[in-house]
N, C-alpha and C. Protein backbone atom coordinates (compact mmCIF):
# COMPACT_ATOMS: atom_id res chain seq x y z
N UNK A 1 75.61 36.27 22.05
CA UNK A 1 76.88 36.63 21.40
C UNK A 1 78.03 36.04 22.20
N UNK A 2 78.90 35.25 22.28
CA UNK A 2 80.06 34.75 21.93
C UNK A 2 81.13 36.07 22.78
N UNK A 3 82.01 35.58 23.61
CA UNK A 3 83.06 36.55 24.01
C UNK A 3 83.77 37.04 22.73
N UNK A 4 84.35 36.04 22.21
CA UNK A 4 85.11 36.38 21.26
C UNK A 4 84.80 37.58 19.83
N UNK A 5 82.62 37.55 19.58
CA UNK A 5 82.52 38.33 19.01
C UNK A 5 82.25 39.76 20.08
N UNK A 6 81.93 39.85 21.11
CA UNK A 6 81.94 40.91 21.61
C UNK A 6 83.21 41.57 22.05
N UNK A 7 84.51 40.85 22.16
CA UNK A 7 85.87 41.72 21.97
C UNK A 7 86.14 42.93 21.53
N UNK A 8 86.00 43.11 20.27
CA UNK A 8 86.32 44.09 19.72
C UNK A 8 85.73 45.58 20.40
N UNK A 9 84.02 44.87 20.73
CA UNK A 9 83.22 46.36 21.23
C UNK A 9 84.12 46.50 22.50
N UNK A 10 84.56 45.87 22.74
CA UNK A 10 84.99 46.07 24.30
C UNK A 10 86.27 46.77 24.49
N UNK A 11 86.91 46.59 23.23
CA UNK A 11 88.40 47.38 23.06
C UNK A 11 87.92 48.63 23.12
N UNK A 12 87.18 48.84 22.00
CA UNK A 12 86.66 50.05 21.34
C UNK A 12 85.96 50.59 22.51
N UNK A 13 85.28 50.50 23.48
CA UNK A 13 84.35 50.96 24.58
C UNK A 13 86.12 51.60 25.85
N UNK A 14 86.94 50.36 25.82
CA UNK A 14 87.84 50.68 27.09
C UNK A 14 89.38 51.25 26.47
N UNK A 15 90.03 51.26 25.03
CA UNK A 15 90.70 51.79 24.47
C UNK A 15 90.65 52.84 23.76
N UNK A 16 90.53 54.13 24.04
CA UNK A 16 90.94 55.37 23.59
C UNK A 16 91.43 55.15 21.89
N UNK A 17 92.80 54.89 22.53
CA UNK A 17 93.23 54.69 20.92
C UNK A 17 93.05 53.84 19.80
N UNK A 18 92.22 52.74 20.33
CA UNK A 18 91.70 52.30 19.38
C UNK A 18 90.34 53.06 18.70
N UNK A 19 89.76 53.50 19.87
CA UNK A 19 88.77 54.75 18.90
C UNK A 19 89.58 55.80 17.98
N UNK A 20 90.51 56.08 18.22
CA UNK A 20 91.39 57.05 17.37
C UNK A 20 91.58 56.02 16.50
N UNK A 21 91.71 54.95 16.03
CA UNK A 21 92.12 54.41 14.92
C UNK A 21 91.02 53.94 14.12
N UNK A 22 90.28 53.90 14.52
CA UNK A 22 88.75 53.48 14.00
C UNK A 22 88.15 54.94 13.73
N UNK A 23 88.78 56.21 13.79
CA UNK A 23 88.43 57.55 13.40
C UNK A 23 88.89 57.40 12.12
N UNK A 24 90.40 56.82 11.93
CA UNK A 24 91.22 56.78 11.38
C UNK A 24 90.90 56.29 10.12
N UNK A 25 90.43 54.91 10.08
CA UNK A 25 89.66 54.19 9.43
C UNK A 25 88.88 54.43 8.72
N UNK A 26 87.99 55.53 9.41
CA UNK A 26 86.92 56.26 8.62
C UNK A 26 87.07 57.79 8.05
N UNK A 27 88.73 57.88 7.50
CA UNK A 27 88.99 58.99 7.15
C UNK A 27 89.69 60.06 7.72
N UNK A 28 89.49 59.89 8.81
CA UNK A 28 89.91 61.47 9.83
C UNK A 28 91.45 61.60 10.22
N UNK A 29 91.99 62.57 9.54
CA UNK A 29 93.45 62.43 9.24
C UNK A 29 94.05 62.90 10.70
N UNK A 30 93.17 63.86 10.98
CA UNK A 30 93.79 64.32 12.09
C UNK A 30 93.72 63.04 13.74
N UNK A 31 92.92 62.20 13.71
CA UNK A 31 92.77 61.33 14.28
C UNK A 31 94.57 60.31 14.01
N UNK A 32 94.62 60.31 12.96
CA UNK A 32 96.00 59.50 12.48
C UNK A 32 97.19 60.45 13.03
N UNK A 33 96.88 62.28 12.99
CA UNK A 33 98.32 62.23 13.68
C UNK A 33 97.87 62.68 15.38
N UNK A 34 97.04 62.28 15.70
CA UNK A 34 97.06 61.82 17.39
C UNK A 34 97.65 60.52 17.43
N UNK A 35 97.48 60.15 16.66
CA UNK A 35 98.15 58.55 17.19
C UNK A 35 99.85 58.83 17.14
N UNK A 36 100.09 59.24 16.04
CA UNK A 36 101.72 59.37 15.80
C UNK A 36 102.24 60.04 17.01
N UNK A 37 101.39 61.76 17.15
CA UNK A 37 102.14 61.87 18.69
C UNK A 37 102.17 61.41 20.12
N UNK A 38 100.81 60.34 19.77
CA UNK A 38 100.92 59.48 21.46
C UNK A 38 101.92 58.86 21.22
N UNK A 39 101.91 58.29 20.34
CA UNK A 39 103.32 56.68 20.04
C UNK A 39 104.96 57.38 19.48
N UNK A 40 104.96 58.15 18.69
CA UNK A 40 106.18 58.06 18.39
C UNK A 40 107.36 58.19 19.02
N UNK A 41 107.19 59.17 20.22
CA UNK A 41 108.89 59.06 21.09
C UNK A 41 108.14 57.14 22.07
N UNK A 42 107.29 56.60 22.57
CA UNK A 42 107.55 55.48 22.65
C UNK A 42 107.99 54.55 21.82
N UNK A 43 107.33 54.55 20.50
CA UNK A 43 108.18 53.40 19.38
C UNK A 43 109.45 53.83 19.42
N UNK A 44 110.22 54.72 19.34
CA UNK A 44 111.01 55.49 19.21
C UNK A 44 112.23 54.56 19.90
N UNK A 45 111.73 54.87 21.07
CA UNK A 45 112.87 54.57 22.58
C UNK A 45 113.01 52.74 22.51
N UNK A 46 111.97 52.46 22.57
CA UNK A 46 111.96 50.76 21.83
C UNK A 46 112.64 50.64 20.83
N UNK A 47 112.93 51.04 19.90
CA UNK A 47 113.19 50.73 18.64
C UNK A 47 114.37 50.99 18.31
N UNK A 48 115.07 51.64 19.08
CA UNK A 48 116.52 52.32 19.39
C UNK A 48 117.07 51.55 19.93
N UNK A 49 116.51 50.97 20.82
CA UNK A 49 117.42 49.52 22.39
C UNK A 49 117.38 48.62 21.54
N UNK A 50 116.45 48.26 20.50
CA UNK A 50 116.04 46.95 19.81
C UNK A 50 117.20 47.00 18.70
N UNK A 51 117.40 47.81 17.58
CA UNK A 51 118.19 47.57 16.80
C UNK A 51 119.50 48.94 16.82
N UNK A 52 119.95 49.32 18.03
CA UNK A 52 120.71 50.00 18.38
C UNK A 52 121.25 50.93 17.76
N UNK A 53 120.36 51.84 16.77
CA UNK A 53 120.71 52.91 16.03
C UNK A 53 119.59 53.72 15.83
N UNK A 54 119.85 55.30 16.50
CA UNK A 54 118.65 56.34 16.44
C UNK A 54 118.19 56.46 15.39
N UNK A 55 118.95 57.06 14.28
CA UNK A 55 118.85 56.73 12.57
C UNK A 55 118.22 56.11 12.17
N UNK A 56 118.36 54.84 12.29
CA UNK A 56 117.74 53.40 11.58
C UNK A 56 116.67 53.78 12.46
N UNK A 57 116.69 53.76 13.58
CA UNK A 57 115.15 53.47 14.59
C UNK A 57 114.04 54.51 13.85
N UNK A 58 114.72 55.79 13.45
CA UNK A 58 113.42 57.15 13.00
C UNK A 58 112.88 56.30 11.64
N UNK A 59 113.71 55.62 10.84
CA UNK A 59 113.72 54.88 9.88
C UNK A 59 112.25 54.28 9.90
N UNK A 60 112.60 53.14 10.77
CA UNK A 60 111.81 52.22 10.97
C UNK A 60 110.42 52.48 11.72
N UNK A 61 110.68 53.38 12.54
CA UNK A 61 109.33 54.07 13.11
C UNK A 61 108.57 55.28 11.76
N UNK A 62 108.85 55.39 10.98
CA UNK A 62 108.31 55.54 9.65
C UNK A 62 107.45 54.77 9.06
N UNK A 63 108.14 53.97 8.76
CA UNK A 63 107.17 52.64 8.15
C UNK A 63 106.89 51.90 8.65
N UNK A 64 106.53 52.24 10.56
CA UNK A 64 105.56 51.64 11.48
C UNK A 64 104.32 52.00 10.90
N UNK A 65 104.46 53.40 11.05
CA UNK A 65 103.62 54.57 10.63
C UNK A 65 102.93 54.16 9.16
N UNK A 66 103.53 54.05 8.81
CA UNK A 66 103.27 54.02 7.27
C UNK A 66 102.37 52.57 6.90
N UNK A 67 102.82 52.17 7.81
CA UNK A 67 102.04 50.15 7.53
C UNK A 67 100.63 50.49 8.38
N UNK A 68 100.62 51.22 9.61
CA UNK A 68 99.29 51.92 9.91
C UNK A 68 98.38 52.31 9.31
N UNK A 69 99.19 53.20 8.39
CA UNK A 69 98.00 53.55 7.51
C UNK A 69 97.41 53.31 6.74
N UNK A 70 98.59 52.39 5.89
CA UNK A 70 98.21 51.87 4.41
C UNK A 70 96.87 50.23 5.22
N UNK A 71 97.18 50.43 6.63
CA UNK A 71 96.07 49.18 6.98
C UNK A 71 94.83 49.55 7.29
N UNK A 72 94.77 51.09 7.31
CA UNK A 72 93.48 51.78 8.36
C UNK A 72 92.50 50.98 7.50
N UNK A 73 92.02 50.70 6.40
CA UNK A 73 90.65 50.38 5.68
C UNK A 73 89.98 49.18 5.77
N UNK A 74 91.13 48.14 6.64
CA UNK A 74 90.96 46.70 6.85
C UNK A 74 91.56 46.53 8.74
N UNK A 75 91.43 47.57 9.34
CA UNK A 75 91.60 47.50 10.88
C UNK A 75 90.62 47.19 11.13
N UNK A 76 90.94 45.98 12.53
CA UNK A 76 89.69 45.60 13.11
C UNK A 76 90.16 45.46 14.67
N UNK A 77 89.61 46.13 15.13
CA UNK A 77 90.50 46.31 16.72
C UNK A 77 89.70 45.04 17.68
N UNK A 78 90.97 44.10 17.10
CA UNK A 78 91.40 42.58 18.22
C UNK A 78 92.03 42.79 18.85
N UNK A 79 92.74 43.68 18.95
CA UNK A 79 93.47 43.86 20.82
C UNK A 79 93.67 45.52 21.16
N UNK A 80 94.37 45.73 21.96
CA UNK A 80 94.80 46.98 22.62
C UNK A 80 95.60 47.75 21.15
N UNK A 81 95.01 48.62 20.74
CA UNK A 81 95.79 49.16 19.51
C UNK A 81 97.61 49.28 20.30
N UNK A 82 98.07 49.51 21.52
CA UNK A 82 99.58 49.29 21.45
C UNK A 82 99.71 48.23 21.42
N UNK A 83 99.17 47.24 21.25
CA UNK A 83 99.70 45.88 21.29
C UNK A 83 99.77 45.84 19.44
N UNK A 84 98.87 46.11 19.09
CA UNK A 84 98.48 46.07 17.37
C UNK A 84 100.09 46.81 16.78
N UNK A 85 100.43 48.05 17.50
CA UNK A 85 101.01 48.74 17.00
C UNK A 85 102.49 47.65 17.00
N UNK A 86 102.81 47.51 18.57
CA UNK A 86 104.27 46.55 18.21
C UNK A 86 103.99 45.97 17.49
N UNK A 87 103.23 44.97 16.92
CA UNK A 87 103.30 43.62 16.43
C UNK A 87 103.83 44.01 15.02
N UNK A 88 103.10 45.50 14.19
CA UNK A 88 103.77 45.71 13.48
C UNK A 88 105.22 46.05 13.06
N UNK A 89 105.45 46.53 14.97
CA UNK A 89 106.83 47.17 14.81
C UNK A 89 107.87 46.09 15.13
N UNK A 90 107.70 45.05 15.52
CA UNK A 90 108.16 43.78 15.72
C UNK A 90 108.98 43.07 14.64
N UNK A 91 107.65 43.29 13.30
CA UNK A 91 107.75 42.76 11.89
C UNK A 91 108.61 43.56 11.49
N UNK A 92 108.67 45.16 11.54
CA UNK A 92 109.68 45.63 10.89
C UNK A 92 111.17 45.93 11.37
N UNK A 93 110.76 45.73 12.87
CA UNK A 93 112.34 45.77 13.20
C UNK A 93 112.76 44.24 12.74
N UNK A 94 112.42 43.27 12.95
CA UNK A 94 113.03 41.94 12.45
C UNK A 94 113.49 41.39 11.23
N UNK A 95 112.39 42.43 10.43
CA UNK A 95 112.95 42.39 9.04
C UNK A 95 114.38 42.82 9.10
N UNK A 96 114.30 44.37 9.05
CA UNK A 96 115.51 44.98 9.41
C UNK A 96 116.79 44.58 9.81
N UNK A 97 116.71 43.79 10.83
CA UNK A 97 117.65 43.18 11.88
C UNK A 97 118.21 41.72 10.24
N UNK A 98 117.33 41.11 9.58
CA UNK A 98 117.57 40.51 9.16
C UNK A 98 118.57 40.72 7.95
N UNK A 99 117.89 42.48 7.36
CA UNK A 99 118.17 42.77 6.54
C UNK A 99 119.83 42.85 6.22
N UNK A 100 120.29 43.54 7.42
CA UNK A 100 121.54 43.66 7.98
C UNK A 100 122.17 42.74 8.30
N UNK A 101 121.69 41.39 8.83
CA UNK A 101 122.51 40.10 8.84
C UNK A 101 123.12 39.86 7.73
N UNK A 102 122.15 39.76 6.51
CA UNK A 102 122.38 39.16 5.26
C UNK A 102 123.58 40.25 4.59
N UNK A 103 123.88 41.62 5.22
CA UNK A 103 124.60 42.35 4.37
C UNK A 103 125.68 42.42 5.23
N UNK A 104 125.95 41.55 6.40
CA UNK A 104 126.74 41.57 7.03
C UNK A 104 127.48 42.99 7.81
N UNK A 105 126.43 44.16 7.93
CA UNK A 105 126.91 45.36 8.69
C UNK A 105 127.35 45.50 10.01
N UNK A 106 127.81 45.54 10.64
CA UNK A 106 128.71 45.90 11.72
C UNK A 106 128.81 47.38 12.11
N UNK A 107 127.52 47.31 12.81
CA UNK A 107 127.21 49.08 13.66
C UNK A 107 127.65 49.09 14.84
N UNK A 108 128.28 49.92 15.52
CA UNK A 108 128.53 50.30 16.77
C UNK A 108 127.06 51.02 16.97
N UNK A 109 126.39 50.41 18.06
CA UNK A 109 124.84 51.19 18.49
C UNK A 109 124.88 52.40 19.16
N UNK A 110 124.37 53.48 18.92
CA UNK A 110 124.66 55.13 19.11
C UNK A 110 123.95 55.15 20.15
N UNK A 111 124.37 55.87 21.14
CA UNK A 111 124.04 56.43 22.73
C UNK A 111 122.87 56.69 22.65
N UNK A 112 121.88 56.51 23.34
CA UNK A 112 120.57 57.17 23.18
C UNK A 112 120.79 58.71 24.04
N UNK A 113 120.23 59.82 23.71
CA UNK A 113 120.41 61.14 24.09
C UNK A 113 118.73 61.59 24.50
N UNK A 114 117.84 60.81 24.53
CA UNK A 114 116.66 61.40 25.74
C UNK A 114 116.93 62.02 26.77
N UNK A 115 116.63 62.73 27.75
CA UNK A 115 116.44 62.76 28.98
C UNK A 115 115.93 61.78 29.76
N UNK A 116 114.99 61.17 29.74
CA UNK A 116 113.98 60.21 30.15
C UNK A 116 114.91 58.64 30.56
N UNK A 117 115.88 58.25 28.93
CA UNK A 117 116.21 57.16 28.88
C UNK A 117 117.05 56.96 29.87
N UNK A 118 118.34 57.50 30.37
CA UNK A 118 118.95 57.00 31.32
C UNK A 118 118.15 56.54 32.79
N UNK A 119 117.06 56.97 32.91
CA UNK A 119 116.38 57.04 34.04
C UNK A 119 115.68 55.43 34.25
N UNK A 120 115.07 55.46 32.99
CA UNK A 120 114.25 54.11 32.59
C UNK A 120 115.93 53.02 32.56
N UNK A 121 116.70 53.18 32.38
CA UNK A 121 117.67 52.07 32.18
C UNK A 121 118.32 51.94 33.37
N UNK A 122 118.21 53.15 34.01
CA UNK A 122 118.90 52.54 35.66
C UNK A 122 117.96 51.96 36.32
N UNK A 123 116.15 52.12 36.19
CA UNK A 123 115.38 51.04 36.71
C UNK A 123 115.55 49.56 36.34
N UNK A 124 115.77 49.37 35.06
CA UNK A 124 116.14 48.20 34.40
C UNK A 124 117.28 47.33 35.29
N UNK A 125 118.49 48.05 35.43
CA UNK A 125 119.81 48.18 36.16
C UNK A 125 118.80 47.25 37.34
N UNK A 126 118.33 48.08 38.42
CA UNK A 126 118.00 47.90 39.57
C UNK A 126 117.21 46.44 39.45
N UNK A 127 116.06 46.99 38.65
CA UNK A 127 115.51 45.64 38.60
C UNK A 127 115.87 44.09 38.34
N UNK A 128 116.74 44.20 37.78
CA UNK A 128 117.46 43.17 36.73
C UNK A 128 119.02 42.58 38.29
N UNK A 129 119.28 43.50 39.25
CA UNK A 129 120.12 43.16 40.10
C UNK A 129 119.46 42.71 41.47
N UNK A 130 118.73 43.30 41.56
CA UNK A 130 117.64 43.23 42.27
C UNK A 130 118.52 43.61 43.87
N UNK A 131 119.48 44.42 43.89
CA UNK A 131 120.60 44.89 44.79
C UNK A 131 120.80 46.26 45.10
N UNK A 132 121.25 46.68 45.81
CA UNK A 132 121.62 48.12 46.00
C UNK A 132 123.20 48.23 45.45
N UNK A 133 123.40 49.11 44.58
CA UNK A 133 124.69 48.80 44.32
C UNK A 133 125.73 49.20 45.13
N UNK A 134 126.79 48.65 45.52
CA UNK A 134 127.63 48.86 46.29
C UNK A 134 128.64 50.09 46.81
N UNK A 135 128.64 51.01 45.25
CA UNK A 135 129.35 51.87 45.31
C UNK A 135 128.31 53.01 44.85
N UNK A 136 128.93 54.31 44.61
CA UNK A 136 128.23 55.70 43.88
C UNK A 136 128.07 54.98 42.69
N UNK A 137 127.36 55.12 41.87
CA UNK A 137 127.36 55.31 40.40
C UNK A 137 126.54 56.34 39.42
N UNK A 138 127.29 57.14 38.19
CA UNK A 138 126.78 58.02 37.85
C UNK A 138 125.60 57.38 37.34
N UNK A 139 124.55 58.19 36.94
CA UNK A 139 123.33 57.59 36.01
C UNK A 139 124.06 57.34 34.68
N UNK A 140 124.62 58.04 34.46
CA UNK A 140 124.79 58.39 32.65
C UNK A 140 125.64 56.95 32.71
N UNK A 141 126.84 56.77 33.75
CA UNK A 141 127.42 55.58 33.39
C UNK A 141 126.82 54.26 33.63
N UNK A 142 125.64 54.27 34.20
CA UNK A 142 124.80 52.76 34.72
C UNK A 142 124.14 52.83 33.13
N UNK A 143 123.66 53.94 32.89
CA UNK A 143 122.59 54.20 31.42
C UNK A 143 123.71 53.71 30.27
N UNK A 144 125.02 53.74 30.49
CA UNK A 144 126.10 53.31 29.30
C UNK A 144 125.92 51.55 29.38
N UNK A 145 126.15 51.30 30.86
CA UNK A 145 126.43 49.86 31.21
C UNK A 145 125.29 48.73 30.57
N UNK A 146 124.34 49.69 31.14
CA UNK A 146 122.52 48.55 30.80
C UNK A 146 122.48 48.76 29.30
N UNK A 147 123.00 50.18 28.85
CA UNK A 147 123.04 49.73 27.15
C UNK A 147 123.47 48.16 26.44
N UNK A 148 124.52 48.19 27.44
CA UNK A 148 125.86 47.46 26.13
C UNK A 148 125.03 46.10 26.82
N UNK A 149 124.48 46.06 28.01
CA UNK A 149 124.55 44.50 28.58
C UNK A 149 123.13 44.24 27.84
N UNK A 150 121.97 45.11 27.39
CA UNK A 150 121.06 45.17 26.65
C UNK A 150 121.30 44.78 25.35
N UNK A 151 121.96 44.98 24.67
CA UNK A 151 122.43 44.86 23.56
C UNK A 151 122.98 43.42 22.79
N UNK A 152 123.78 43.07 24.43
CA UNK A 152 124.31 42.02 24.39
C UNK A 152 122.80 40.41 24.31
N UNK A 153 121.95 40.90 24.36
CA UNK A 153 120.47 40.45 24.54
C UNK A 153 120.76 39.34 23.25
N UNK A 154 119.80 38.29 22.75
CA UNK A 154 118.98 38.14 21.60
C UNK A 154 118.32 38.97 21.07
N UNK A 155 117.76 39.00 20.07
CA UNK A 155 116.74 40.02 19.67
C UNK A 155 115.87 39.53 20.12
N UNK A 156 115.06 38.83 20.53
CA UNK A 156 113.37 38.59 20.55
C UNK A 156 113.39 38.65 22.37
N UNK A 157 114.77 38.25 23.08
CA UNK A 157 114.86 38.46 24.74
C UNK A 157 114.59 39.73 24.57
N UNK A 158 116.11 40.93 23.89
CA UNK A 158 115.56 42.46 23.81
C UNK A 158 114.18 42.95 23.69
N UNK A 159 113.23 41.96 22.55
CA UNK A 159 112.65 42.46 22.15
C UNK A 159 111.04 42.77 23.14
N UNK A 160 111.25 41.49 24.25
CA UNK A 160 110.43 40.93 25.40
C UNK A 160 110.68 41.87 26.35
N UNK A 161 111.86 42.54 26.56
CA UNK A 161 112.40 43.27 28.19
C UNK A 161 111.83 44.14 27.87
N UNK A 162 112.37 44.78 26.50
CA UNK A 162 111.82 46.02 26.37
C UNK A 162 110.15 46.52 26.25
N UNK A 163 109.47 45.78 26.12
CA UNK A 163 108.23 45.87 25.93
C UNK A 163 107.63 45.48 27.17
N UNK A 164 108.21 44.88 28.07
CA UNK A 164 107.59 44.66 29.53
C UNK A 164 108.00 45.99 30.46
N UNK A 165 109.75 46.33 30.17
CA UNK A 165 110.10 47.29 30.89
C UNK A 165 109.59 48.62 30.49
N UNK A 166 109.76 49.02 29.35
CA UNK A 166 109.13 50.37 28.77
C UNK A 166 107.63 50.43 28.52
N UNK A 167 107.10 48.95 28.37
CA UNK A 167 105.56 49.89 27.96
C UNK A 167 104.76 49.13 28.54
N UNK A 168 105.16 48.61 29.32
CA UNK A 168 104.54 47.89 30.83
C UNK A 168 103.49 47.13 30.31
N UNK A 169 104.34 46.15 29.62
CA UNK A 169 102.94 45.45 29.23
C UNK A 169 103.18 43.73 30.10
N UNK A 170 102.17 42.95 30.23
CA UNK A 170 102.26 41.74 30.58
C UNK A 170 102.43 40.27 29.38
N UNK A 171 102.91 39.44 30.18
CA UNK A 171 102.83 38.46 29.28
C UNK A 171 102.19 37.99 27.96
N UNK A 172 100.96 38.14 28.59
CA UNK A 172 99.89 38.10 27.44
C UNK A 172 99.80 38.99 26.38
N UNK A 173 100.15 40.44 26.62
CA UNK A 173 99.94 41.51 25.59
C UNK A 173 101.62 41.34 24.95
N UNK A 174 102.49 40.84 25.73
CA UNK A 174 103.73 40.61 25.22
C UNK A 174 103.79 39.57 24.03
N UNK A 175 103.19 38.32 24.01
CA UNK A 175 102.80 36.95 23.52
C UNK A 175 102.33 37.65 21.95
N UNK A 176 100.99 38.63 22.61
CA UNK A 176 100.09 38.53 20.86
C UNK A 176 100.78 40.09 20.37
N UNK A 177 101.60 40.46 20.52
CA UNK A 177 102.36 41.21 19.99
C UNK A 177 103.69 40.75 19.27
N UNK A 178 104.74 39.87 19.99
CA UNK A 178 105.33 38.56 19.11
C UNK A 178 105.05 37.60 18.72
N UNK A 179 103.34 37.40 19.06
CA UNK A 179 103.19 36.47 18.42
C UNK A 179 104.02 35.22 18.40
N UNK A 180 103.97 35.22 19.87
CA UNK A 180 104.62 33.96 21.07
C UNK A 180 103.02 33.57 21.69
N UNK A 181 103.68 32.26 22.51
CA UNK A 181 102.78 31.72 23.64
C UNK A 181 103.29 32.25 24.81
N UNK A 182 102.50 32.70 25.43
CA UNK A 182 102.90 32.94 27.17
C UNK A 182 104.26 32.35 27.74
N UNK A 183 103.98 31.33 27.52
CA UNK A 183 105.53 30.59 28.46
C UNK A 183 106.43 31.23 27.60
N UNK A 184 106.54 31.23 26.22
CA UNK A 184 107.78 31.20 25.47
C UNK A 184 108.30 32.72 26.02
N UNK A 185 107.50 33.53 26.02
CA UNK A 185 107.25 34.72 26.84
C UNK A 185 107.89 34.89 28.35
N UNK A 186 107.65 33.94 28.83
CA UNK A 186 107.66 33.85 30.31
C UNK A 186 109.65 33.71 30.35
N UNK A 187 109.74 32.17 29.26
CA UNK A 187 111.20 31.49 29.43
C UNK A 187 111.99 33.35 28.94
N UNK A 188 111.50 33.48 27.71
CA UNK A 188 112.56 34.34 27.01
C UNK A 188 112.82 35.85 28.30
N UNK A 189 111.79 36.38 28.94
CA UNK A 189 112.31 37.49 29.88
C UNK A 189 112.96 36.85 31.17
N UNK A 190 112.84 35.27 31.34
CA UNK A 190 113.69 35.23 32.80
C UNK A 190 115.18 34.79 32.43
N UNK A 191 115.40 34.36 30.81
CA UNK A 191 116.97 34.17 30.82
C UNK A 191 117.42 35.69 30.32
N UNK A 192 116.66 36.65 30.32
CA UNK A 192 117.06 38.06 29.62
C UNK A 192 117.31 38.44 31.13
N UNK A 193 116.36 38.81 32.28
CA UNK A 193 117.02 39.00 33.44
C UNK A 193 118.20 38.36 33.97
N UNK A 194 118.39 36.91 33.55
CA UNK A 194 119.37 36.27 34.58
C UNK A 194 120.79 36.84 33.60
N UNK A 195 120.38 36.73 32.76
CA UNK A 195 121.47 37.83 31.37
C UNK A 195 121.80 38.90 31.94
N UNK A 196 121.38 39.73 32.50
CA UNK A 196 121.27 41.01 32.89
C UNK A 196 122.11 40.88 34.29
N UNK A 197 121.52 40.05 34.79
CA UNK A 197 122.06 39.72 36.27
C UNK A 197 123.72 39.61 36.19
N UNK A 198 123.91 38.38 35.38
CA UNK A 198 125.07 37.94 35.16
C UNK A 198 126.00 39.34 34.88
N UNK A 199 125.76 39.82 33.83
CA UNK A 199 126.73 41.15 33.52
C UNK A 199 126.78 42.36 34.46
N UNK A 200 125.31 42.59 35.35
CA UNK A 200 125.51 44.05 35.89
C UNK A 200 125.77 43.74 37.23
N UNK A 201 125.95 42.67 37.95
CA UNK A 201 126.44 42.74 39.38
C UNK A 201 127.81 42.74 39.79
N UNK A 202 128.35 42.37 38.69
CA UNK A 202 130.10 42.19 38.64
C UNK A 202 130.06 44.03 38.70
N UNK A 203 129.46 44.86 37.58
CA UNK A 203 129.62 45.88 37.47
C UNK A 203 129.09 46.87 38.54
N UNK A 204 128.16 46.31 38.83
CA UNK A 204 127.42 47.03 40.04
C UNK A 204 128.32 47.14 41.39
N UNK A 205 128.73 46.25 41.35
CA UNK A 205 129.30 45.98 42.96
C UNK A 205 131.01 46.07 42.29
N UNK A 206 131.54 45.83 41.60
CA UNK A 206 133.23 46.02 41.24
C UNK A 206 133.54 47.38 40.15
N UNK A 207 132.38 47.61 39.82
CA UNK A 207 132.94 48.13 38.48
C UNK A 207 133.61 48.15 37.36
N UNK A 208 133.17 46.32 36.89
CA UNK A 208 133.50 45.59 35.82
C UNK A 208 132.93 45.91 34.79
N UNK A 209 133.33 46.25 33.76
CA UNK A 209 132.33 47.09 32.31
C UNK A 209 131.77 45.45 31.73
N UNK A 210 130.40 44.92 31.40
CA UNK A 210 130.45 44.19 30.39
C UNK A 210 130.73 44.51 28.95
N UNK A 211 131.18 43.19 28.58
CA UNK A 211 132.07 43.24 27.31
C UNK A 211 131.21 44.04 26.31
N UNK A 212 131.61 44.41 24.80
CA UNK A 212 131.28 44.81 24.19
C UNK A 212 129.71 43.91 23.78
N UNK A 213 128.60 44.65 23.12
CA UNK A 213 127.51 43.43 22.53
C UNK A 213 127.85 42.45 21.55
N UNK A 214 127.63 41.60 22.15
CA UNK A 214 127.83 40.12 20.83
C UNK A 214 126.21 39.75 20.75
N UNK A 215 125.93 39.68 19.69
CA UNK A 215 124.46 39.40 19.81
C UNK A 215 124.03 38.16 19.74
N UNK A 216 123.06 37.24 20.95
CA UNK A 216 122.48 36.11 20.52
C UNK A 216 122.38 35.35 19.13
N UNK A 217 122.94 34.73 18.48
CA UNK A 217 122.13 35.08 17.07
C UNK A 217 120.26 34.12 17.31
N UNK A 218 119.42 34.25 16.25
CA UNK A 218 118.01 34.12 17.17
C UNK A 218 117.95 32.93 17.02
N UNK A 219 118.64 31.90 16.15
CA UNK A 219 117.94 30.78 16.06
C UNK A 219 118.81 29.95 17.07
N UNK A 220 119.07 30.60 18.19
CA UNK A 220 119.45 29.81 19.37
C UNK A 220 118.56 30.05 20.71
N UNK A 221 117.58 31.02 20.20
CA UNK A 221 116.68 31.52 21.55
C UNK A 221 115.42 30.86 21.52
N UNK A 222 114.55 30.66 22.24
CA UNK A 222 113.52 29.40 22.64
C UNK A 222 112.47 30.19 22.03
């Protein structure tokens, strides 16, 4: 047998949740909402940084959900079911994102109100400066700052940070989830850090706000 046909057993043997989805598959409803409560405050928190509205994000993490299921009868677990899961959520935030181009909306992106999130965005902060910052800074106001300089992203850079920074994934699981090549992978998170860099050290060390988000538009990102 062939690596490639023994894959799948191998997901299924070392991924949990892909056995929950292959329960899933074969009917078992309650198997489908284990999955929703492992994933949904993670799609959640992704999906909020990505198209910068809690609203829209519960939206769209719906008919993550919903494209899950209507697929359970034709799932075939080729990768890490979270990798399976962005790829869908990828498709629908991009739709989305598109949807709104074409109607020309103009959202101011709503604060995220987790507990958790400011915490995860001042690592971002840190990581992304790779500095001690110079002065005090509140969390809540570093968690305002990494918003807007996040924001200020491309979508598919956003869409790379966030999936490396929040759900700790690597290149590779990053790649077959956008359905990128590795490098393109590689280029798009080191101009999203040096992005990051650029805006939060002025702020870090002066307490320069970056500007409001202007967004990449995508067909300028690699």
């Amino acid at each position: 047998m062939s690596a490639s046909q023994s894959q799948p057993l191998d997901y299924e043997l070392h991924d949990p949740d892909v056995r929950l989805m292959l329960q899933v598959r074969d009917g078992n409803a309650a198997a489908f909402e284990e999955l929703v409560l492992r994933y949904q405050g993670r799609l959640l928190t992704v999906l909020t940084h990505l198209v910068g509205s809690r609203e829209l994000a519960e939206d769209l993490a719906q008919e993550v959900f919903l494209r899950v299921f209507r697929a359970r009868e034709r799932y075939e677990p080729g990768a890490k079911f979270s990798t399976w899961l962005f790829t869908i959520a990828n498709h629908v935030a991009s739709n989305a994102q598109r949807s709104r181009s074409r109607r020309k909306e103009v959202a101011m992106p709503d604060r995220v109100g987790t507990d958790s999130t400011p915490m995860q965005l001042d690592q971002i902060a840190k990581a992304a400066s790779s500095l001690m910052p110079a002065r005090q800074i509140d969390k809540a106001e570093t968690a305002e700052m990494v918003r807007l300089a996040i924001e200020s992203l491309g979508e598919r850079q956003r869409m790379a940070l966030l999936l490396s920074k929040f759900e700790g994934m690597g290149y590779q699981e990053i790649a077959e989830a956008m359905e990128l090549s590795v490098p393109a992978v590689k280029s798009l998170l080191s101009r999203a850090r040096i992005s990051l860099r650029e805006i939060l050290i002025p702020y870090m060390e002066r307490g320069s706000k970056p500007p409001e988000a202007q967004q990449v538009p995508v067909e300028e990102e690699a």
